[in-house]
C-alpha atoms as a PDB file:
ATOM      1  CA  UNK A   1     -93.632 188.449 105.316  1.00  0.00           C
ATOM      2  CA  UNK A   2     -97.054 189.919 105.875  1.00  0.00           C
ATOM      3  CA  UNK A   3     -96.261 191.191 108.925  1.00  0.00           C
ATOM      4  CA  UNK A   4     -94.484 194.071 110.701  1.00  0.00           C
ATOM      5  CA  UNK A   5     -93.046 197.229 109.196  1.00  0.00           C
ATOM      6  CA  UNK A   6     -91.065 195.713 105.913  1.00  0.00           C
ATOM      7  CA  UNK A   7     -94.327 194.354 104.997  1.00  0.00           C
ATOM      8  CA  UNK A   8     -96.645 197.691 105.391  1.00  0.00           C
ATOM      9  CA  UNK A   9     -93.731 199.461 103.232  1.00  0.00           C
ATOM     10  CA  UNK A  10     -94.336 196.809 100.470  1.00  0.00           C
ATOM     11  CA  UNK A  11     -97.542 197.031 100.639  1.00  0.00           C
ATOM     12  CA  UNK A  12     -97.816 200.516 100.510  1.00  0.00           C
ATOM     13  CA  UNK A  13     -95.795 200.426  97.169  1.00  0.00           C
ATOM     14  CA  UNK A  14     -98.227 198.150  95.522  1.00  0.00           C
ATOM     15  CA  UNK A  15    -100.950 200.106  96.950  1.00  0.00           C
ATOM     16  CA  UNK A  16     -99.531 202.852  95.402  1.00  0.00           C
ATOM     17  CA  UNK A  17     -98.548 201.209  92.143  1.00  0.00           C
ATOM     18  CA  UNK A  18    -102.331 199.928  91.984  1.00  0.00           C
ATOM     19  CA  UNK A  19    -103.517 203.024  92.658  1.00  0.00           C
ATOM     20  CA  UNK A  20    -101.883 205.081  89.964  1.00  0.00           C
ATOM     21  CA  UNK A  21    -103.505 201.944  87.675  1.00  0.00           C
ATOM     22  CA  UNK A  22    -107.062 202.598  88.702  1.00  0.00           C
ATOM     23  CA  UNK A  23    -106.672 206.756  88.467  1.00  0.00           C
ATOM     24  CA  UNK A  24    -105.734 206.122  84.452  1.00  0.00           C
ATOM     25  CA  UNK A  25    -108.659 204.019  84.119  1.00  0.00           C
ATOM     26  CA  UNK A  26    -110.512 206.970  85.824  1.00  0.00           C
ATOM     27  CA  UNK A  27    -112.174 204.289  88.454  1.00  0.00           C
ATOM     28  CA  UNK A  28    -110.064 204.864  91.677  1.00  0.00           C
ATOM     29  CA  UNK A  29    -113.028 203.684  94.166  1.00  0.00           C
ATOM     30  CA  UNK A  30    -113.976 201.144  92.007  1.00  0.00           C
ATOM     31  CA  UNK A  31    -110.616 199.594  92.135  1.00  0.00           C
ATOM     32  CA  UNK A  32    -110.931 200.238  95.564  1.00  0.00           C
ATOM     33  CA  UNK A  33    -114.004 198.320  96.161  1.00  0.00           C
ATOM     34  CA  UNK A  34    -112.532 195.458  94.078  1.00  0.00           C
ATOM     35  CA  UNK A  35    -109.550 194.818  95.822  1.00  0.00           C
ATOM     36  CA  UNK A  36    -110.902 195.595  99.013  1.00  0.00           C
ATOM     37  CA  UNK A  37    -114.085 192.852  98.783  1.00  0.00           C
ATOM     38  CA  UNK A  38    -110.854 190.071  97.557  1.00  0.00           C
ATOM     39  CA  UNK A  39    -109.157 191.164 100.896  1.00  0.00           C
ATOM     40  CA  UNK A  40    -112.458 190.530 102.841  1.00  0.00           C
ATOM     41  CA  UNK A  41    -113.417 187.277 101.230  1.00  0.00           C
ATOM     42  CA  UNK A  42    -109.151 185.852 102.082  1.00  0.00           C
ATOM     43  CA  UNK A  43    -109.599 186.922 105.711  1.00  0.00           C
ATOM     44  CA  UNK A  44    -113.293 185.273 105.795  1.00  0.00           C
ATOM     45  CA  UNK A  45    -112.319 182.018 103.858  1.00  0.00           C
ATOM     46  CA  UNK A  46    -109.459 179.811 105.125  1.00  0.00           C
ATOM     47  CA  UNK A  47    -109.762 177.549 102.224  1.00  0.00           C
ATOM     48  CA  UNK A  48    -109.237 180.618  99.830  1.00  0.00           C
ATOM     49  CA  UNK A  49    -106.862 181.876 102.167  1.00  0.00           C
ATOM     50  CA  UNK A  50    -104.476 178.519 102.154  1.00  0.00           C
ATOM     51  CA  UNK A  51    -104.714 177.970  98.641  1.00  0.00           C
ATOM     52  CA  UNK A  52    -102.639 181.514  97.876  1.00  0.00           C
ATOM     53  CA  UNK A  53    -100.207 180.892 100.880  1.00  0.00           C
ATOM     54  CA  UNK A  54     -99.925 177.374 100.148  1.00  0.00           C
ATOM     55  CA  UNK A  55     -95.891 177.017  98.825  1.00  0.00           C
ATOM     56  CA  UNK A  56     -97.136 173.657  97.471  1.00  0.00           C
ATOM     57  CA  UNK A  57     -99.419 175.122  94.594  1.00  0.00           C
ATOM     58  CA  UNK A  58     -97.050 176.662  91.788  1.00  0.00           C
ATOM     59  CA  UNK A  59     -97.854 180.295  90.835  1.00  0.00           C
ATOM     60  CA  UNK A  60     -99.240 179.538  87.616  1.00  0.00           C
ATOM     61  CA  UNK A  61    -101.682 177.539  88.842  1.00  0.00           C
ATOM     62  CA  UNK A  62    -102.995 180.210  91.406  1.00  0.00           C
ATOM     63  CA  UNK A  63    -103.143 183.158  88.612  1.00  0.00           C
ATOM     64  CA  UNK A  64    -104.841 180.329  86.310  1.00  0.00           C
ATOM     65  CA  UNK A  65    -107.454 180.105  88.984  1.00  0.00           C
ATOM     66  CA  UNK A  66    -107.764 184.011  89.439  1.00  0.00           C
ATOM     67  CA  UNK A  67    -108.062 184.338  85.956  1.00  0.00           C
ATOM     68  CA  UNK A  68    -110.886 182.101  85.743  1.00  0.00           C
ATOM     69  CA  UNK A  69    -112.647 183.785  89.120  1.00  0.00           C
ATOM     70  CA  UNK A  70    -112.405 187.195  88.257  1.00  0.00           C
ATOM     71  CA  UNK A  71    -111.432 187.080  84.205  1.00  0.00           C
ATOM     72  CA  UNK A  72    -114.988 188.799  83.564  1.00  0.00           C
ATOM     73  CA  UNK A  73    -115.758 190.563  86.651  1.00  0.00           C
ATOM     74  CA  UNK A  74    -112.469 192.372  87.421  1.00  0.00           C
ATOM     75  CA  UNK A  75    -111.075 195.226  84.396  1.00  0.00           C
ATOM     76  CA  UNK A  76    -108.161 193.436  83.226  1.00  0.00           C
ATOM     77  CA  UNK A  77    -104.800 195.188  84.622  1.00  0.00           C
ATOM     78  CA  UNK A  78    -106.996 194.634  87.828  1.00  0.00           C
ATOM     79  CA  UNK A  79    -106.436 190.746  87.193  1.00  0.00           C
ATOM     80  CA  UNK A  80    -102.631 191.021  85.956  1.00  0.00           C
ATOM     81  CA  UNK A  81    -102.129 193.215  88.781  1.00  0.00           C
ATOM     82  CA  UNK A  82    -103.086 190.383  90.936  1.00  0.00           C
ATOM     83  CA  UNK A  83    -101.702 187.678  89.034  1.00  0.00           C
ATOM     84  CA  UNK A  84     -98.289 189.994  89.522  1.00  0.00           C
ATOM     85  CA  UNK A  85     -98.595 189.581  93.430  1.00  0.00           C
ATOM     86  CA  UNK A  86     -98.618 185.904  92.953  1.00  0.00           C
ATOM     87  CA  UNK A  87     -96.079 185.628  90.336  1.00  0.00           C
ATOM     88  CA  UNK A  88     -94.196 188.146  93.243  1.00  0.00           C
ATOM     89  CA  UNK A  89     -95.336 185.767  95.725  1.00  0.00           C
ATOM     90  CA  UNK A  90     -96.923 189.141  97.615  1.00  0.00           C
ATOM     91  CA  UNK A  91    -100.212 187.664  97.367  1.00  0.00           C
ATOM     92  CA  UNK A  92    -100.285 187.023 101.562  1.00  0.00           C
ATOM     93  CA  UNK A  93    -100.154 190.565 101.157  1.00  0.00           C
ATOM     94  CA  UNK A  94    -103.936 191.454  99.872  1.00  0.00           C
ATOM     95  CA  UNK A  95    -105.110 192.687 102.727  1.00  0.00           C
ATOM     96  CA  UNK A  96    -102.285 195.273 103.820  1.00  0.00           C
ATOM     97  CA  UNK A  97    -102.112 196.369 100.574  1.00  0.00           C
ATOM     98  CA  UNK A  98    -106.188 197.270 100.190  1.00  0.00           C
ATOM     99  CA  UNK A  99    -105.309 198.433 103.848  1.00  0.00           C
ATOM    100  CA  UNK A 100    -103.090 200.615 102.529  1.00  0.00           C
ATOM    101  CA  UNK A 101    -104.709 201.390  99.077  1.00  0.00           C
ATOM    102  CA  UNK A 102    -107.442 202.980 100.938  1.00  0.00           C
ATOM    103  CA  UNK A 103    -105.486 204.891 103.293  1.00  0.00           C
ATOM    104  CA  UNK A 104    -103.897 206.220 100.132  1.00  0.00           C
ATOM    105  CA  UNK A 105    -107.082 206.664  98.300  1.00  0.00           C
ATOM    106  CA  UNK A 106    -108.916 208.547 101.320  1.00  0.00           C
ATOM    107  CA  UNK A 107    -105.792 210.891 102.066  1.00  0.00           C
ATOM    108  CA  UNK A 108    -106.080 212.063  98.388  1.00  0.00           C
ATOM    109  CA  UNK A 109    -110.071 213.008  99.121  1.00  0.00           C
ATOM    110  CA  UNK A 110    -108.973 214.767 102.484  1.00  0.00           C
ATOM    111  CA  UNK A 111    -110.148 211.793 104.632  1.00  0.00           C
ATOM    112  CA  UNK A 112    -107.631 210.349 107.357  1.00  0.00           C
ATOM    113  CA  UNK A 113    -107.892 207.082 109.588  1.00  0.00           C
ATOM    114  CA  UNK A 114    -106.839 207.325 112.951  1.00  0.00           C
ATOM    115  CA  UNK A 115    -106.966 204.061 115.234  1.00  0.00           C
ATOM    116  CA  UNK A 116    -108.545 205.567 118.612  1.00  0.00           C
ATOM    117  CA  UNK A 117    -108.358 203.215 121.791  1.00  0.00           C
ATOM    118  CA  UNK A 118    -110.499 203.500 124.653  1.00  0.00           C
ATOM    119  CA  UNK A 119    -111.571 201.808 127.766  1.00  0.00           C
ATOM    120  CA  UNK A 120    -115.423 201.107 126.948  1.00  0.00           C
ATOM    121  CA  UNK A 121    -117.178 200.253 124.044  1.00  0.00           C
ATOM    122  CA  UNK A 122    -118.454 203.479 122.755  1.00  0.00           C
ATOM    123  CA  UNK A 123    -122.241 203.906 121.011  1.00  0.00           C
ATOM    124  CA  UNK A 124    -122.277 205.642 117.803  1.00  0.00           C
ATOM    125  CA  UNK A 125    -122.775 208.909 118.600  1.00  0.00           C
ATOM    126  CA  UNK A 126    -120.223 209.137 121.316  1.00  0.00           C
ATOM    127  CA  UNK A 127    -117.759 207.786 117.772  1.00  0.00           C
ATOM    128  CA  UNK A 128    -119.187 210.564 116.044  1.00  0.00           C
ATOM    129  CA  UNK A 129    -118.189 212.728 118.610  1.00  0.00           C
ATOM    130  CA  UNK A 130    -114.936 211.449 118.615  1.00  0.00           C
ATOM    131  CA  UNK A 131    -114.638 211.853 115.043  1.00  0.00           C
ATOM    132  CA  UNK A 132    -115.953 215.596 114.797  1.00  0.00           C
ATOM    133  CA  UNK A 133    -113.651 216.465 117.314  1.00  0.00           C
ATOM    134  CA  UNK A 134    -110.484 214.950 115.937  1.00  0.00           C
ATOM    135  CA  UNK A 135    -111.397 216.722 112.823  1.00  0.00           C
ATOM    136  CA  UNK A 136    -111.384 220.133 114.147  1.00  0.00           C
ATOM    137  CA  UNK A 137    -108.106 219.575 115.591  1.00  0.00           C
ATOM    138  CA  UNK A 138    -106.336 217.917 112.141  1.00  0.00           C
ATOM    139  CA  UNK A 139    -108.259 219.914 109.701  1.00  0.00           C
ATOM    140  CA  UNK A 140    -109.331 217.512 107.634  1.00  0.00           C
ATOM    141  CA  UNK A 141    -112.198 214.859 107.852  1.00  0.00           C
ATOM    142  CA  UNK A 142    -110.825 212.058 110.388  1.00  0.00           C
ATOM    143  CA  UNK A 143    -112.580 208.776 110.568  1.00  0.00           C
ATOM    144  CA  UNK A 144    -112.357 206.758 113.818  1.00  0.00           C
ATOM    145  CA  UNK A 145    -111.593 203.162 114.183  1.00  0.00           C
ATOM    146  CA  UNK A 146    -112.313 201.996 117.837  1.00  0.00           C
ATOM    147  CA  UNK A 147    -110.356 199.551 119.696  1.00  0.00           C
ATOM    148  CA  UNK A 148    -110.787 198.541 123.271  1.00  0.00           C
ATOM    149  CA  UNK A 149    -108.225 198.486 126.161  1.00  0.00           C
ATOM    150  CA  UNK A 150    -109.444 198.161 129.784  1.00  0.00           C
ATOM    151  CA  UNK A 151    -105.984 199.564 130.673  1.00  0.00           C
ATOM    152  CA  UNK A 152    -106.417 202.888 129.675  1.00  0.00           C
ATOM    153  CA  UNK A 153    -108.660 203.067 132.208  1.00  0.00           C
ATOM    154  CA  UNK A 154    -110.501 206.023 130.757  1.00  0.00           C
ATOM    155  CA  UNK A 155    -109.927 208.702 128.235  1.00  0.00           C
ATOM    156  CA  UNK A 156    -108.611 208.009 124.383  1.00  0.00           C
ATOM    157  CA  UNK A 157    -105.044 207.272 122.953  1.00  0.00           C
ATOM    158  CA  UNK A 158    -105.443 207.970 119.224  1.00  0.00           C
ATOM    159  CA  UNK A 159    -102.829 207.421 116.075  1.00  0.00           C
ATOM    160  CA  UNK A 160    -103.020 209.098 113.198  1.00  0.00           C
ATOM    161  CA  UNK A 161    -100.374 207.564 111.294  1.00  0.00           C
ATOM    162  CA  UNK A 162     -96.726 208.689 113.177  1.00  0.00           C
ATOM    163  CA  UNK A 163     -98.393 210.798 115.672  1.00  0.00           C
ATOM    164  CA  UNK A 164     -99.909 209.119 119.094  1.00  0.00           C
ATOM    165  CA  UNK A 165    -101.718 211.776 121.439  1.00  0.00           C
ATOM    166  CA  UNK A 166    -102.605 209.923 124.688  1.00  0.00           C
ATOM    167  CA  UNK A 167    -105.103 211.387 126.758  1.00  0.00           C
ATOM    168  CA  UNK A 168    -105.296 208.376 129.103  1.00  0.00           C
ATOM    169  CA  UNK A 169    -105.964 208.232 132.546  1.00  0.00           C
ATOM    170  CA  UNK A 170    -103.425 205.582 132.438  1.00  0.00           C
ATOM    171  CA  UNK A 171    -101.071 208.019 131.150  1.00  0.00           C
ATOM    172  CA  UNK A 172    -102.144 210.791 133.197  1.00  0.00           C
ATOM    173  CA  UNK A 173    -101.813 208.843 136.553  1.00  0.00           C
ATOM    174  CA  UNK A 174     -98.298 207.725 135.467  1.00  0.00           C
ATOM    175  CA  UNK A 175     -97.404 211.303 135.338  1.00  0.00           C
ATOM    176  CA  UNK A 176     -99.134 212.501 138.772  1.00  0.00           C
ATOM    177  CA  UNK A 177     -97.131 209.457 140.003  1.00  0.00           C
ATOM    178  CA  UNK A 178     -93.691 210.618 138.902  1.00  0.00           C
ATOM    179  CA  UNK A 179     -94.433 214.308 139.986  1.00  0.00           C
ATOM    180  CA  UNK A 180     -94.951 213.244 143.317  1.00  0.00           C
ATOM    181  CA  UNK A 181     -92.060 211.003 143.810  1.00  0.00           C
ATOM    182  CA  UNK A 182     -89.508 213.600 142.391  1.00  0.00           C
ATOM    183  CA  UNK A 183     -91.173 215.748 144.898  1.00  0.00           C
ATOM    184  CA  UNK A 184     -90.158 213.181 147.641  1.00  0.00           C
ATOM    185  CA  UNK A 185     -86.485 212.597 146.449  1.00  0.00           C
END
């Protein structure tokens, strides 16, 4: 269920659910921080990770274990908001849903993500670069995410949510290509 677009769109809502949570408790990147170090330590440990997808291990018994974790470390609709994704059995979805909450959470400061994929590893300041100039275009303050593809061959494709501008070579040879065989025909 974790995967594909019905399970960003759940996510999102819990996301969004948490988020209007943490803004009454005035603590918005705190929540943030929380859920987003649970979502780090279930993609780092498998042994974490299998005991909340495990169908074996009743729900109870998982928010029992949450409860004792995080009881005094975590505010307290924190933990029932958690306990909720297991008793939902959403809890595979911690990670999409911190994905999303701070998507959310940095869209309502301004910020925006955009995934940018390029040929090469890039060094910092060629990111920053990247970043500053992506900015000036959107208006508002973009933050990068690289990913490499040797097929672009050069250039960037980024995505900033719907939107995909591809300034590929890849791309940009597939168009001299077409021009000149409609020339031929």
């Amino acid at each position: 269920m974790a995967a594909g677009a019905q399970g960003e769109s759940v996510a999102r809502n819990y996301a969004e659910a948490l988020l209007m949570l943490a803004r009454k408790a005035n603590d918005a990147a705190g929540w943030g921080a929380l859920l987003r170090q649970i979502a780090t330590a279930i993609d780092a440990d498998a042994t974490l990770r299998g005991f909340l997808d495990s169908p074996r291990i009743a729900g109870e018994a998982k928010s029992a274990v949450l409860a004792k974790a995080l009881g005094d470390r975590v505010p307290r609709l924190f933990l029932k908001f958690l306990q909720q994704l297991v008793k939902n059995r959403r809890q595979v979805l911690i990670p999409l849903i911190a994905d999303e909450y701070d998507t959310l959470h940095d869209a309502a400061q301004g910020i925006v993500h955009a995934r940018v994929t390029v040929a090469r590893a890039a060094a910092d300041d060629e990111v920053a670069m990247i970043g500053a100039r992506l900015s000036a275009i959107v208006g508002k303050s973009v933050v990068p995410h690289l990913q490499v593809d040797p097929s672009v061959l050069g250039g960037v494709v980024v995505r900033l949510g719907d939107t995909v501008m591809d300034g590929s070579v890849r791309r940009k040879l597939a168009l001299l290509r077409r021009r000149m065989t409609a020339t031929r025909a």
